[in-house]
Protein backbone atom coordinates (compact mmCIF):
# COMPACT_ATOMS: atom_id res chain seq x y z
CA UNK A 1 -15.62 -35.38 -11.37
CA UNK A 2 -13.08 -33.52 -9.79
CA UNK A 3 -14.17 -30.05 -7.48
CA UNK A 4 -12.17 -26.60 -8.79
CA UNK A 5 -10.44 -27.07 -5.23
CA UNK A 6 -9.32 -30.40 -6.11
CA UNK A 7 -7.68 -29.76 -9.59
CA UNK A 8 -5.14 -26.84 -7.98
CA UNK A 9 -1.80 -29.01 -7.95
CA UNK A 10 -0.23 -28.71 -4.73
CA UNK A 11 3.42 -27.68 -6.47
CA UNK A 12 1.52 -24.81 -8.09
CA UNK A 13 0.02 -23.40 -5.07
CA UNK A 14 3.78 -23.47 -3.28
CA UNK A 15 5.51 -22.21 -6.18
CA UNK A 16 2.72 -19.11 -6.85
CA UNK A 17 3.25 -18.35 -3.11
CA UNK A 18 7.06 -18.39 -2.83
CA UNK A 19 7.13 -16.44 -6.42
CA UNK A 20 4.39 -13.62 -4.89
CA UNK A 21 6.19 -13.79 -1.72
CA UNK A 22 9.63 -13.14 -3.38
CA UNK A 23 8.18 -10.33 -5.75
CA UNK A 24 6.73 -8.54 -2.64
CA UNK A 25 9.75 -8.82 -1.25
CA UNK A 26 11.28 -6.92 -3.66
CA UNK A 27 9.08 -4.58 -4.52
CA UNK A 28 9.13 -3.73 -1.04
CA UNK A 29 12.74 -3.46 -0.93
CA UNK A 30 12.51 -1.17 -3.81
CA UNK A 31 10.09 1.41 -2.20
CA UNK A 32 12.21 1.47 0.83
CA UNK A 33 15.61 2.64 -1.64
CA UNK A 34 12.53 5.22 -3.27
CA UNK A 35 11.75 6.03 0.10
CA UNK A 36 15.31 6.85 1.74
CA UNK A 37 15.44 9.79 -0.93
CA UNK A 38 12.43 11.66 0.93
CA UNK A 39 13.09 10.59 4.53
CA UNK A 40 9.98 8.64 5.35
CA UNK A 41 9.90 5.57 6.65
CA UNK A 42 7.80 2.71 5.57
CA UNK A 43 5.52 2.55 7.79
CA UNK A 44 5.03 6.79 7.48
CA UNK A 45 4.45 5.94 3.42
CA UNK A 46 1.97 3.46 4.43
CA UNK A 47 -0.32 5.82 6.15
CA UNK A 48 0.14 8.61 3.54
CA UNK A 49 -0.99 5.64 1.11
CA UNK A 50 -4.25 5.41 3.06
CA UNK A 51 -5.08 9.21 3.60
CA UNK A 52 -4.57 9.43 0.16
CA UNK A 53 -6.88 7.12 -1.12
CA UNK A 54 -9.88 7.20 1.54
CA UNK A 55 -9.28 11.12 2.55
CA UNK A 56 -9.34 12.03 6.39
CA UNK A 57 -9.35 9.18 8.95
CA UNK A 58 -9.23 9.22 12.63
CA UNK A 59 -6.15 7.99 14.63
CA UNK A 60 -8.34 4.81 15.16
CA UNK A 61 -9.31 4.47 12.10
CA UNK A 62 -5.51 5.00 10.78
CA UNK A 63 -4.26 2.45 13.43
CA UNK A 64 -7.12 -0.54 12.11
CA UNK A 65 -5.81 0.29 8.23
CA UNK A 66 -1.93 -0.13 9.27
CA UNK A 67 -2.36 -2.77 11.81
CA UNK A 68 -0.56 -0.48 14.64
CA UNK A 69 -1.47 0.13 18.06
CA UNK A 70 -3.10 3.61 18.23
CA UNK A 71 -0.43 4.85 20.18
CA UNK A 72 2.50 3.80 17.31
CA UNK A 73 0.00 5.28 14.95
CA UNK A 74 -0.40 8.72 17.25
CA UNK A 75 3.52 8.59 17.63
CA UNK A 76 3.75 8.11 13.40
CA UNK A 77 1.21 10.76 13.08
CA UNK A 78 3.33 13.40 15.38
CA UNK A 79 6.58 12.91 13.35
CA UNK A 80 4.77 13.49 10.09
CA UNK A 81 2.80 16.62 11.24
CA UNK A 82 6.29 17.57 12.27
CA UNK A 83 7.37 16.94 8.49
CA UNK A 84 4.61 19.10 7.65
CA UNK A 85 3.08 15.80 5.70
CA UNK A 86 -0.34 15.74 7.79
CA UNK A 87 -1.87 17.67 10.06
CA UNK A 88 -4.57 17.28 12.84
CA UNK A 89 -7.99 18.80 12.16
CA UNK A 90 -11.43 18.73 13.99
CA UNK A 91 -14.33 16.92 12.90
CA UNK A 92 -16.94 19.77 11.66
CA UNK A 93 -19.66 17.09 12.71
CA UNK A 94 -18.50 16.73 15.77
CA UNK A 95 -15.73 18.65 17.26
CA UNK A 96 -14.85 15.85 19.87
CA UNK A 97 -13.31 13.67 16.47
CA UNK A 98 -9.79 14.61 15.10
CA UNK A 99 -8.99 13.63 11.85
CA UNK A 100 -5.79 13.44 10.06
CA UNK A 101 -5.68 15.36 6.95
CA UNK A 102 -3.03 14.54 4.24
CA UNK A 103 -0.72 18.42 3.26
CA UNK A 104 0.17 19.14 -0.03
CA UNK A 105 3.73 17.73 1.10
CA UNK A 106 2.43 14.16 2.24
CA UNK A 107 0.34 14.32 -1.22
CA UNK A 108 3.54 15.53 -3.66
CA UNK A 109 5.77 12.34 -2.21
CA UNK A 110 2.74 9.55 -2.55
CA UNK A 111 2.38 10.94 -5.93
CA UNK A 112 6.15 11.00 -6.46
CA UNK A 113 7.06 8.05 -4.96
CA UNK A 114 4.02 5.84 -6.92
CA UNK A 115 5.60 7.08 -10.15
CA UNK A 116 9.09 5.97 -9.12
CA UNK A 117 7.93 2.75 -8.54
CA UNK A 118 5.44 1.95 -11.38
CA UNK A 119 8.09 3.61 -13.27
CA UNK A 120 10.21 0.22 -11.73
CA UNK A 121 7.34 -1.94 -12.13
CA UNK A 122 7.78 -0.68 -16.29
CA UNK A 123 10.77 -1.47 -16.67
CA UNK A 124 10.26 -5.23 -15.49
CA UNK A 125 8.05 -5.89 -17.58
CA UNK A 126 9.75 -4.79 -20.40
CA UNK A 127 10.17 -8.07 -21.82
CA UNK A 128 6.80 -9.33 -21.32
CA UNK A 129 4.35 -9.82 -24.88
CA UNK A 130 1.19 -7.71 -24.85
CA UNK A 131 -0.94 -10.56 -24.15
CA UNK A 132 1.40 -12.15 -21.10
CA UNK A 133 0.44 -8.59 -19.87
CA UNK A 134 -2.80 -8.73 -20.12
CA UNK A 135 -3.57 -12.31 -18.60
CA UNK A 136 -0.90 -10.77 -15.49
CA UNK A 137 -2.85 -8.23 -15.16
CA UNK A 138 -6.34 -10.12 -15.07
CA UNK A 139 -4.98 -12.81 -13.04
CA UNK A 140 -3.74 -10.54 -10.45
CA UNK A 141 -6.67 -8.15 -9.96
CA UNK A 142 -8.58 -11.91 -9.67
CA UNK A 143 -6.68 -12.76 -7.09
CA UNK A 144 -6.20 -9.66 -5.12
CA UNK A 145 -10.76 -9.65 -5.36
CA UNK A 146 -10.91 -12.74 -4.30
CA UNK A 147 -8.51 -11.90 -1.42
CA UNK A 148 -10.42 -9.17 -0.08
CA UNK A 149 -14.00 -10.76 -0.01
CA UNK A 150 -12.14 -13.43 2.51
């Protein structure tokens, strides 16, 4: 009897990859278009992304998330306090730690720029049955869980 490992065809595996790989590739390419309307860069949206969803994080903390050196990440983080998108605040636990808070600015463009592209995301999938959506779906959050416990 064959293991699970042993049944994934080899074709499958390299044509799941190059069609993720391709889709990223546009989706990505897509944000970046979004993104040129509110003169961010990607890597800028990227870090908004993350003080969005986890709150307040520390330059070091910041850098581990976006897989920058901390002092791209500290250079990132001055052009965006400049855009009034973030600003530095001290830790009330300890006033040695300085955390970068996501503005009302930074927040309005995540917000605004996530509805711009799911609002992309829509209309691809526009010709897709109710139930080809739903195994998508399940079959994607399956894989991205079983990508992060790696």
């Amino acid at each position: 009897m064959k293991s699970r490992q042993e049944l994934i065809n080899d074709k499958t595996v390299a044509d799941l990859e190059k069609a993720l790989r391709h889709i990223s590739s546009i989706l990505r390419q897509k944000g970046r278009c979004i993104l040129s309307d509110y003169g961010i860069t990607p890597p800028q949206f990227v870090a908004l992304q993350w003080l969005w969803e986890y709150g307040d994080l520390t330059i070091g903390e910041l850098s581990n998330k976006i897989y920058l050196a901390c002092s791209t990440t500290t250079d990132l983080v001055d052009r965006m306090e400049k855009n009034q998108l973030v600003m530095r605040v001290k830790d009330p636990k300890d006033r040695r730690v300085v955390r970068i808070h996501l503005l009302k600015e930074g927040e309005r463009i995540i917000e605004e720029v996530i509805e711009k592209r799911q609002k992309y995301l829509r209309d691809m999938l526009v010709n897709f049955e109710k139930d080809e959506l739903e195994v998508l779906e399940k079959s994607l959050i399956k894989l991205q869980h079983e990508m992060r416990e790696e």
